[in-house]
C-alpha atoms as a PDB file:
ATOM      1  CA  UNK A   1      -5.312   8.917  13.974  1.00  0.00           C
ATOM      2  CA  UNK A   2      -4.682  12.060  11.533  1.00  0.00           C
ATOM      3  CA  UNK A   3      -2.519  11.683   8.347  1.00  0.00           C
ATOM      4  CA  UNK A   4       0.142  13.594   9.126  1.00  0.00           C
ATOM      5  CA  UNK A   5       1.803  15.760   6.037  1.00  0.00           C
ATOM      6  CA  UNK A   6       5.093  13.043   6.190  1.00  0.00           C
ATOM      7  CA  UNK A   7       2.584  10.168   6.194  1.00  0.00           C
ATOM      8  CA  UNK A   8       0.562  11.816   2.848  1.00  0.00           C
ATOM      9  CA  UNK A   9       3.505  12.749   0.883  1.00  0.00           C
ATOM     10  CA  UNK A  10       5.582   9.366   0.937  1.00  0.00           C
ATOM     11  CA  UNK A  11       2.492   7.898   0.169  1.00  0.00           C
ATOM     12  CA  UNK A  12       1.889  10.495  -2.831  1.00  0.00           C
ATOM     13  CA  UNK A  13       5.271   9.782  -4.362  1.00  0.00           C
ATOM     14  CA  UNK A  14       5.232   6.168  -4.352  1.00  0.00           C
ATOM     15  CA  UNK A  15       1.512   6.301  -5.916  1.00  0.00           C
ATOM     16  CA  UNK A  16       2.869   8.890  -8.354  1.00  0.00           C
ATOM     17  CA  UNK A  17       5.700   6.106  -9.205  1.00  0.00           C
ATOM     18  CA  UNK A  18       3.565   3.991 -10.285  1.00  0.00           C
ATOM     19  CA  UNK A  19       1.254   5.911 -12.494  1.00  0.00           C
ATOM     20  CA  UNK A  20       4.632   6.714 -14.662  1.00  0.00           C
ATOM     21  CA  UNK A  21       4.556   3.297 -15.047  1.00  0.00           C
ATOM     22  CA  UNK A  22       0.853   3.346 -16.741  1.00  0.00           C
ATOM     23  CA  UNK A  23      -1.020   2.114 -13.718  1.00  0.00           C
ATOM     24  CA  UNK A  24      -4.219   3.738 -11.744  1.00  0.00           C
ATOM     25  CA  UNK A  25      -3.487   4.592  -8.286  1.00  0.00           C
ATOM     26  CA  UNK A  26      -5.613   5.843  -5.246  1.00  0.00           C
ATOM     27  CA  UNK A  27      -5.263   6.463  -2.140  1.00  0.00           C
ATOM     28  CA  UNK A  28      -6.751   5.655   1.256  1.00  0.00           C
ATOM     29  CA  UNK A  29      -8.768   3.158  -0.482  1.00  0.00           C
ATOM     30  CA  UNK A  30     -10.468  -0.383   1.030  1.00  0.00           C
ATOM     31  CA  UNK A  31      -8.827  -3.370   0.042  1.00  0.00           C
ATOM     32  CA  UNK A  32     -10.837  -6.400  -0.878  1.00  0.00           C
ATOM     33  CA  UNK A  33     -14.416  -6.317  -0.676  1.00  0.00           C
ATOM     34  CA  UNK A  34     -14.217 -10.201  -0.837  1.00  0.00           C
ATOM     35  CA  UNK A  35     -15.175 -10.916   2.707  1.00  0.00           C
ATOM     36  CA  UNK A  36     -11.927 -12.323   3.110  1.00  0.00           C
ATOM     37  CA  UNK A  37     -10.464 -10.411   5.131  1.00  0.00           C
ATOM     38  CA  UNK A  38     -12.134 -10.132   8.583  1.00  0.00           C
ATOM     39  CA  UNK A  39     -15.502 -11.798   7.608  1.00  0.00           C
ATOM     40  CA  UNK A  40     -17.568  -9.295   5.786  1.00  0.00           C
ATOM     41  CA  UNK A  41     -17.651  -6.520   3.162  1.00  0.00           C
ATOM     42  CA  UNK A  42     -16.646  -2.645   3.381  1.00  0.00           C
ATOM     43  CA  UNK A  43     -16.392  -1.658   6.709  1.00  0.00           C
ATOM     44  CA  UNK A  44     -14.774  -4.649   8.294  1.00  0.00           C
ATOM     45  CA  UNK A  45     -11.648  -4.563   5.559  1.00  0.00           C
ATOM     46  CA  UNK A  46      -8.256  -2.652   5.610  1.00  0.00           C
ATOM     47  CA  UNK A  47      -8.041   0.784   4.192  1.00  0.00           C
ATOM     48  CA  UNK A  48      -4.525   0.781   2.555  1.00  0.00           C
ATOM     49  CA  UNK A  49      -2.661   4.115   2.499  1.00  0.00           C
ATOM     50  CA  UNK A  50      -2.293   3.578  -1.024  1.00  0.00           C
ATOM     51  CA  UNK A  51      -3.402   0.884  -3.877  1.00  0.00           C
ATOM     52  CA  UNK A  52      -2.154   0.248  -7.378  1.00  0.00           C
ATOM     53  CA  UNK A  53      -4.394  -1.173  -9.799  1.00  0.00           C
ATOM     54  CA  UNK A  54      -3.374  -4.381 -12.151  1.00  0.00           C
ATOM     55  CA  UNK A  55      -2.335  -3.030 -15.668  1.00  0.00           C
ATOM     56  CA  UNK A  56      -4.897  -2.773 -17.941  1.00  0.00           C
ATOM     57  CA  UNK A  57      -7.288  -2.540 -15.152  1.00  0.00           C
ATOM     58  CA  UNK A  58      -9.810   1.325 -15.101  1.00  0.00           C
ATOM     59  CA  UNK A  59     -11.627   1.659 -11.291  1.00  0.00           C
ATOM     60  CA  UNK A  60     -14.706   3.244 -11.375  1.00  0.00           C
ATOM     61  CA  UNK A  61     -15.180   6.797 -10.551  1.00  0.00           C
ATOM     62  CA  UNK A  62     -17.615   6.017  -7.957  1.00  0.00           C
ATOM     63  CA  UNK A  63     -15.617   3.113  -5.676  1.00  0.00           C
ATOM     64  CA  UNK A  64     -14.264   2.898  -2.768  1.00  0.00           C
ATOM     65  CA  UNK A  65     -13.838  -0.544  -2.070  1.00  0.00           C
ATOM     66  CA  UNK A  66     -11.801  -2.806  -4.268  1.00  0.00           C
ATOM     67  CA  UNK A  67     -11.372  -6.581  -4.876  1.00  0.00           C
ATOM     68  CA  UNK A  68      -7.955  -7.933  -4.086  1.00  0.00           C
ATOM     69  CA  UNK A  69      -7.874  -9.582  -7.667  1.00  0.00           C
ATOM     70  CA  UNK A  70      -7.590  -6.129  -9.581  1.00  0.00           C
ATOM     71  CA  UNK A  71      -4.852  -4.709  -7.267  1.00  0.00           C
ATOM     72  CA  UNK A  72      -0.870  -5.149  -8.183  1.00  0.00           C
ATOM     73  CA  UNK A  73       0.423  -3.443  -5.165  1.00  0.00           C
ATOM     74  CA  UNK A  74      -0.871  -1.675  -1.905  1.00  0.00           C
ATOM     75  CA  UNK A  75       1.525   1.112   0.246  1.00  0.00           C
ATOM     76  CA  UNK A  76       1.469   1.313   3.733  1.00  0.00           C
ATOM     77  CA  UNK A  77       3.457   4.313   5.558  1.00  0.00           C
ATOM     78  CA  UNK A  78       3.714   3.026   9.407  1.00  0.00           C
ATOM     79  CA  UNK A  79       3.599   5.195  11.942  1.00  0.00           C
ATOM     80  CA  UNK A  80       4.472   4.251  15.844  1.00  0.00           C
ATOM     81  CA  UNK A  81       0.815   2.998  16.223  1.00  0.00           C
ATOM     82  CA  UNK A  82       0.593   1.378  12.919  1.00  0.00           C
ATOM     83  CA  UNK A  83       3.818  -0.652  13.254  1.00  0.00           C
ATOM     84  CA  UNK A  84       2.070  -3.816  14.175  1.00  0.00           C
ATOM     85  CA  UNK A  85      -0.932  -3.567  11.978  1.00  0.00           C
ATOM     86  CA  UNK A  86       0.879  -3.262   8.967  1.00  0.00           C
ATOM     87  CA  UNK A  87       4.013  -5.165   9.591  1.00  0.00           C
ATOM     88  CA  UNK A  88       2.873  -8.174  10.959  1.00  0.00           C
ATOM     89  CA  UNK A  89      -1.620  -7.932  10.423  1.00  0.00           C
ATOM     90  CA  UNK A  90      -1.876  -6.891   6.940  1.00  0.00           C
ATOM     91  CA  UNK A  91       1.203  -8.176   5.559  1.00  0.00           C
ATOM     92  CA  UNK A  92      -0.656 -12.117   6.144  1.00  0.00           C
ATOM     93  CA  UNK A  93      -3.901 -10.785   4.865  1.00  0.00           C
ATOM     94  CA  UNK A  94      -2.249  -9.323   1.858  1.00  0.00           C
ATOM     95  CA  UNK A  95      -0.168 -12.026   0.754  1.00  0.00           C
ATOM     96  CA  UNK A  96      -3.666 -14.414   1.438  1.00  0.00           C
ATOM     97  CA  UNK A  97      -5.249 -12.376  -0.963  1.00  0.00           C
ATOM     98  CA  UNK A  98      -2.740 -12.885  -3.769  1.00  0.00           C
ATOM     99  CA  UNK A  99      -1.477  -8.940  -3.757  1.00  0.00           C
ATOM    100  CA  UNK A 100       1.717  -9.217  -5.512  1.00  0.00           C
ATOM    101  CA  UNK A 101       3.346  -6.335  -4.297  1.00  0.00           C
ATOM    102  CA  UNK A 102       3.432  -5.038  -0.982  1.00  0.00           C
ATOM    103  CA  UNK A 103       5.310  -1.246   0.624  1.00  0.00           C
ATOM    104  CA  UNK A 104       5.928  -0.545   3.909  1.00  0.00           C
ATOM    105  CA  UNK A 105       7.228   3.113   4.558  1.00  0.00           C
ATOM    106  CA  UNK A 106       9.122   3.864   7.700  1.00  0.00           C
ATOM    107  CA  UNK A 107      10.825   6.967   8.533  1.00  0.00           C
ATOM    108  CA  UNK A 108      11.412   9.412  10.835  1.00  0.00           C
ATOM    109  CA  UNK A 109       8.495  11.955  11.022  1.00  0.00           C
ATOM    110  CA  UNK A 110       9.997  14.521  13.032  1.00  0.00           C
ATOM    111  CA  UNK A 111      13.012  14.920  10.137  1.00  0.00           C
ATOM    112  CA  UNK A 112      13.504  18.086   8.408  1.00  0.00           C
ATOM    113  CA  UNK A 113      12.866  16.209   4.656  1.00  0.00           C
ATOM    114  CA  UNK A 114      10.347  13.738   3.604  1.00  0.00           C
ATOM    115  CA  UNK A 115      11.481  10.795   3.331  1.00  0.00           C
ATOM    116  CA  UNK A 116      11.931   7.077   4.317  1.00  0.00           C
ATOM    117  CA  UNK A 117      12.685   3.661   3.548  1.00  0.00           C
ATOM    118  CA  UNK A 118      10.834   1.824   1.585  1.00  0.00           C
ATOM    119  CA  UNK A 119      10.552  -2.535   2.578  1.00  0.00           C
ATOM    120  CA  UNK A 120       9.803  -3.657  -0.767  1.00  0.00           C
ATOM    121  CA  UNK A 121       7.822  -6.854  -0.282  1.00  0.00           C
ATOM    122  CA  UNK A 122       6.962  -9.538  -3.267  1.00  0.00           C
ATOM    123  CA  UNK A 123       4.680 -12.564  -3.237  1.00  0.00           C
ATOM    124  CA  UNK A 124       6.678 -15.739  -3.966  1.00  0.00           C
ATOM    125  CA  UNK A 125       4.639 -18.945  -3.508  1.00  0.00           C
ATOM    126  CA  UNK A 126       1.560 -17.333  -1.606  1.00  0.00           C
ATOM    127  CA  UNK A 127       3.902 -15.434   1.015  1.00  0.00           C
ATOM    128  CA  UNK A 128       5.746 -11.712   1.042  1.00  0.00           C
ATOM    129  CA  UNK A 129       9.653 -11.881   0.291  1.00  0.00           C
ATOM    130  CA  UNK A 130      11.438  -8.839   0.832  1.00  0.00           C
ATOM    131  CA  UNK A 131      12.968  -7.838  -2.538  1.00  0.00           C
ATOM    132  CA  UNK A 132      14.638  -4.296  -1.934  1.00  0.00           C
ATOM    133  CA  UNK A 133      14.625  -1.135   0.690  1.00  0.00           C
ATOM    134  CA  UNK A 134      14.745   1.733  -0.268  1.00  0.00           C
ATOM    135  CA  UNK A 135      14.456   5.615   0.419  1.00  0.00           C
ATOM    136  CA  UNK A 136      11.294   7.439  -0.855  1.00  0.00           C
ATOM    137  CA  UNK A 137      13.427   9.938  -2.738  1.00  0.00           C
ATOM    138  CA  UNK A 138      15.227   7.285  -4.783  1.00  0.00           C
ATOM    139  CA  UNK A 139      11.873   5.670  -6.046  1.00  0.00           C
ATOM    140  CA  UNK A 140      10.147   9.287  -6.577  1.00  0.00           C
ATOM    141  CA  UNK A 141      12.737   9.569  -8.848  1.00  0.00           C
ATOM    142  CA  UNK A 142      13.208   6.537 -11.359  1.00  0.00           C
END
């Protein structure tokens, strides 16, 4: 399915978040070239709307694919056909992998303003708590 322009802006202000707070971000980026995740490397792993890199940690110009150990959080914006994937799918796999943050952005993509709310998930004893929702806007602008 396309990235629609709601789907890539959300996405682009909660990355842009983030970096403020000195971290690398990129988006539409593989997660975990471990294996782990559905037995194998590259192709057979999640692409994540959106990754943030561990403090400290610099990816290399020329990667795509990224080991859950250097990621802090990954951002998810959900669309109708999504829902289940990253709701329910990748919100196991992630917290499996140790990920210690996890976003899922829902909103309304027909709506005059981008925007949405934000489930702010953290890992507490190997499995995702929510911590927080939020709207887009009010992350973008802390």
């Amino acid at each position: 399915m396309p990235v629609t322009f709601w789907h890539w802006q959300v996405v682009l202000m909660l990355l842009e978040y983030w970096r403020r707070r000195g971290h690398q971000v990129a988006g539409e980026q593989y997660v975990a070239d471990s294996g782990f995740v559905r037995g194998g490397t590259g192709r057979n792993n999640y692409v994540a709307d959106g990754v943030v890199f561990i403090s400290g940690h610099r990816p290399s110009p020329r990667e795509s694919t990224h080991d859950a150990a250097v990621l802090h959080a990954v951002i998810e914006a959900v669309s109708s056909n999504s829902e289940e994937q990253d709701a329910t799918h990748k919100l196991r796999v992630y917290a499996k992998l140790g990920i210690q943050h996890y976003w899922i952005v829902r909103g309304d993509i027909n709506a005059e303003e981008i925007d949405g709310v934000v489930t702010q998930y953290e890992l507490v004893n190997g499995e995702y708590e929510v911590v927080g929702q939020r709207l887009v806007t009010q992350i973008a602008v802390l």
